[in-house]
C-alpha atoms as a PDB file:
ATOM      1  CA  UNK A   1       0.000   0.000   0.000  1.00  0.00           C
ATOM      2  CA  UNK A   2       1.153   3.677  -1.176  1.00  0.00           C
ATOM      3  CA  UNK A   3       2.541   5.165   2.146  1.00  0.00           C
ATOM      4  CA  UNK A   4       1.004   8.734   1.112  1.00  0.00           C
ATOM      5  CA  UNK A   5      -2.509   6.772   1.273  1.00  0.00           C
ATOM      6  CA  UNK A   6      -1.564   5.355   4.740  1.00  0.00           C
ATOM      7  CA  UNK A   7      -1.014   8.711   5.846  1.00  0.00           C
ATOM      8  CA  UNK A   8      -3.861  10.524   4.909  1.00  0.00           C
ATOM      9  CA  UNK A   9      -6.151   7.692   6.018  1.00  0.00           C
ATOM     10  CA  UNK A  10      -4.781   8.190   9.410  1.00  0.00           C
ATOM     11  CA  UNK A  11      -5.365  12.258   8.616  1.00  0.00           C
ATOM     12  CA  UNK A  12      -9.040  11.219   7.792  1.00  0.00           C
ATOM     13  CA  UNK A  13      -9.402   8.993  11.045  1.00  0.00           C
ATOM     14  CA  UNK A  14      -7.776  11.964  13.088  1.00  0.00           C
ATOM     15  CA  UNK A  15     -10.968  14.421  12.094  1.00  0.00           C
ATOM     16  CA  UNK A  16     -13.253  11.718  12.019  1.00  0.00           C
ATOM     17  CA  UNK A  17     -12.758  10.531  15.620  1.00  0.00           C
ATOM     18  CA  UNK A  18     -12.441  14.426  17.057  1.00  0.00           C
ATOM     19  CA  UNK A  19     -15.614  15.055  15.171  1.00  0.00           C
ATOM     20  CA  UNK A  20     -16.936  11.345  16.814  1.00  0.00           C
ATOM     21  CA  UNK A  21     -15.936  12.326  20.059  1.00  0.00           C
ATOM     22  CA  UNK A  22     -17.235  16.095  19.613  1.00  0.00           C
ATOM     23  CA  UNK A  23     -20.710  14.827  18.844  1.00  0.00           C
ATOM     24  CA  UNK A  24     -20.747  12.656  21.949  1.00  0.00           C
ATOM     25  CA  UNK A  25     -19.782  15.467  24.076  1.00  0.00           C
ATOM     26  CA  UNK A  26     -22.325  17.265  23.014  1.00  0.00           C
ATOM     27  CA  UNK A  27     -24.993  14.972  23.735  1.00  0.00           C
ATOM     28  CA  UNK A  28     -23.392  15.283  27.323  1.00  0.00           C
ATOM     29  CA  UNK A  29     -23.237  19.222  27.708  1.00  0.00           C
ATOM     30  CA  UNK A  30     -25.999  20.504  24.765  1.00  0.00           C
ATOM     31  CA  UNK A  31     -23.459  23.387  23.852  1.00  0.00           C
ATOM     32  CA  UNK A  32     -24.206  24.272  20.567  1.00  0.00           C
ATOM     33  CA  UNK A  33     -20.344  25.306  19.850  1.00  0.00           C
ATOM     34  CA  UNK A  34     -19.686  21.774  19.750  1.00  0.00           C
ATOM     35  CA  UNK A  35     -22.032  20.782  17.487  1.00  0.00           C
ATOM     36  CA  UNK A  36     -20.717  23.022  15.128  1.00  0.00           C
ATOM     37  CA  UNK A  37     -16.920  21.953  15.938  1.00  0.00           C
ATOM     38  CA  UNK A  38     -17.910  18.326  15.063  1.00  0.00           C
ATOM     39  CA  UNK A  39     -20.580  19.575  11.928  1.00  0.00           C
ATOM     40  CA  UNK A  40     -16.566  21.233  10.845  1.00  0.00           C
ATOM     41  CA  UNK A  41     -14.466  18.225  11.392  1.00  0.00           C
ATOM     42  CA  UNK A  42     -16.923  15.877   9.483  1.00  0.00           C
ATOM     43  CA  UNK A  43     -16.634  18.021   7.025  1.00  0.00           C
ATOM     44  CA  UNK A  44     -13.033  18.335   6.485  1.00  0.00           C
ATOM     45  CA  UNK A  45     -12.933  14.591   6.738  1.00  0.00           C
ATOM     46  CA  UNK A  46     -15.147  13.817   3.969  1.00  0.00           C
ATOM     47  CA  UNK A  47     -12.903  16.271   1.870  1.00  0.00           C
ATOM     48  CA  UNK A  48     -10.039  14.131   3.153  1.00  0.00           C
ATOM     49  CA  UNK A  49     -11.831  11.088   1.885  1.00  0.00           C
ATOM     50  CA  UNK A  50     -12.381  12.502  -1.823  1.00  0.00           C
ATOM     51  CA  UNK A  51      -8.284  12.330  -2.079  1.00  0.00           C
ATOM     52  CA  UNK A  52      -8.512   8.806  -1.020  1.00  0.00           C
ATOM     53  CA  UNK A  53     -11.118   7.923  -3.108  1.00  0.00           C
ATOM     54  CA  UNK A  54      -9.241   8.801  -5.802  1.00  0.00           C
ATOM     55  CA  UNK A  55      -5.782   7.540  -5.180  1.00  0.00           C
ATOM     56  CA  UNK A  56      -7.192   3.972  -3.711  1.00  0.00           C
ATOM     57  CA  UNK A  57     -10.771   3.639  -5.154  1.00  0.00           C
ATOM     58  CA  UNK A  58     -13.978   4.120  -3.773  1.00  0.00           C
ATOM     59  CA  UNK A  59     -14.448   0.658  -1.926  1.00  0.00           C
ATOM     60  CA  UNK A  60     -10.724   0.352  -0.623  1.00  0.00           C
ATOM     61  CA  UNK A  61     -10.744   4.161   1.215  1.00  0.00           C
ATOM     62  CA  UNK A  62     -14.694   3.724   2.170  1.00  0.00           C
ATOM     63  CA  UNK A  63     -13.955   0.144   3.967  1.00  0.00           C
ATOM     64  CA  UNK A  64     -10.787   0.929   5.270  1.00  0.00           C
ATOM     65  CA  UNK A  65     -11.891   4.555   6.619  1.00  0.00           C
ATOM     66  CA  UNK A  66     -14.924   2.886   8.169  1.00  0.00           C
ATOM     67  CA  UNK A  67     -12.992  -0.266   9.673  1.00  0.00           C
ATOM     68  CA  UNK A  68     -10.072   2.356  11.465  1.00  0.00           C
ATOM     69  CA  UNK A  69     -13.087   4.164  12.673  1.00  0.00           C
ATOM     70  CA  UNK A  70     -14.909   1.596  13.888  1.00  0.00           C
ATOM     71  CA  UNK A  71     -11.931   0.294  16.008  1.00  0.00           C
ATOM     72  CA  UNK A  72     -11.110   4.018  17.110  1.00  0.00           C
ATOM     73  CA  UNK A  73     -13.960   4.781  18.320  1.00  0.00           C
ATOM     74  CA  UNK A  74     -14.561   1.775  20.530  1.00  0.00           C
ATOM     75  CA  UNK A  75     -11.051   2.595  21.664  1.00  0.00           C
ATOM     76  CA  UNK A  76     -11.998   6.637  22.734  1.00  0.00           C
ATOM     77  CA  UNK A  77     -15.567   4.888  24.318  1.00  0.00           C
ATOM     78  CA  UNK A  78     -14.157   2.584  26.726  1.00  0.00           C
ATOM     79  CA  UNK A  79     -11.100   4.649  27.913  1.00  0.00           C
ATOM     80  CA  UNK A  80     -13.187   7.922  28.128  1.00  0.00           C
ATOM     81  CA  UNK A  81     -17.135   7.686  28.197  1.00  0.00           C
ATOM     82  CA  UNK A  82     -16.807   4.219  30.478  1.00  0.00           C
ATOM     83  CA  UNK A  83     -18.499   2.343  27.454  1.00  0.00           C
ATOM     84  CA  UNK A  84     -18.225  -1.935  27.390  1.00  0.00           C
ATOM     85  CA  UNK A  85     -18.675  -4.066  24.817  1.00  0.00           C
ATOM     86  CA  UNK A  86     -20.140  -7.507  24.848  1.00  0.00           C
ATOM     87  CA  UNK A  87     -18.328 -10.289  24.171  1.00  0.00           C
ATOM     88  CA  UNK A  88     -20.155 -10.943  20.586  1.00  0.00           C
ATOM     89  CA  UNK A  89     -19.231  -7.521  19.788  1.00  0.00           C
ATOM     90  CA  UNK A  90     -15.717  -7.554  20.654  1.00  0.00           C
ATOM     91  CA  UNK A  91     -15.066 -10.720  18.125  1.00  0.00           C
ATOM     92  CA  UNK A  92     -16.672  -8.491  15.159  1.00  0.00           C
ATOM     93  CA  UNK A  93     -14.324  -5.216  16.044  1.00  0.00           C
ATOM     94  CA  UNK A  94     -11.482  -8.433  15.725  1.00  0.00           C
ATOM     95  CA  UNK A  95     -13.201  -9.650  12.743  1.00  0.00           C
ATOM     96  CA  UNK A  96     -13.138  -5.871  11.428  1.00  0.00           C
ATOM     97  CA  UNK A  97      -9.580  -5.563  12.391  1.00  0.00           C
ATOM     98  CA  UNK A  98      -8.480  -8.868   9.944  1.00  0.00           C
ATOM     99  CA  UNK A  99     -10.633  -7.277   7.292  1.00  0.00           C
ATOM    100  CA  UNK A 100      -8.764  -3.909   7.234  1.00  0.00           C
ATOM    101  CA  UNK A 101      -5.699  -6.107   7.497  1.00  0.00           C
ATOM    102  CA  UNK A 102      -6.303  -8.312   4.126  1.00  0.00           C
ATOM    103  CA  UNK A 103      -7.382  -5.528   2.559  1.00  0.00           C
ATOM    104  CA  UNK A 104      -4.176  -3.210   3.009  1.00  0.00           C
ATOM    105  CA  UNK A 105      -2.246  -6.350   2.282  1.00  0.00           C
ATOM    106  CA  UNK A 106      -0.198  -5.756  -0.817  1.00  0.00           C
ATOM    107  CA  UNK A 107      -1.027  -7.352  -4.420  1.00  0.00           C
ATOM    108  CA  UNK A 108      -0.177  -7.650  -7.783  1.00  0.00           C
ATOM    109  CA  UNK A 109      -3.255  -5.916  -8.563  1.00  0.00           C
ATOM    110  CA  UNK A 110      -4.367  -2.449  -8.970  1.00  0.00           C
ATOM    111  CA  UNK A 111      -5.327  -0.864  -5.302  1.00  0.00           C
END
């Protein structure tokens, strides 16, 4: 996998987590400042996705964006909002993990 598409993936998961965990603070506090902060870093993360899109394809950036969120953000939820998973859960955020994994694997093929 291109290095440059490595690092703006983890650009894109940067926003989209601070704009994940703005949008659950503000469920928490109703300030409307924050709403806007995490309206702002969706956003720019989308516009970070277009770049991705178009250096690895739609379904590679899509799948792999979602996968690194979905792991993030159960990450951020247990260490800061006290959030548990079940045990059923915790085997598909390890299935997601081997996913992302086989997909960033290298091939002869176009990526």
């Amino acid at each position: 996998m291109n290095p440059q598409f490595l690092l703006w993936l983890v650009g894109a998961m940067a926003i989209f987590i601070s704009g994940a965990t703005a949008s659950r603070a503000y469920i928490t506090n109703d300030n409307l400042l924050v709403l806007i902060l995490a309206l702002i870093l969706y956003c720019v993360g989308n516009l970070m996705m277009v770049r991705l899109m178009r250096e690895g394809g739609l379904g590679l950036a899509i799948s792999a964006s979602s996968i690194a969120q979905l792991v993030v953000v159960n990450v951020i939820a247990f260490i800061v909002f006290g959030e548990r998973l079940s045990l059923q859960q915790i085997a598909g955020v390890g299935l997601g993990i081997v996913a992302m994994v086989l997909m960033l694997y290298p091939t002869q093929g176009r990526a």
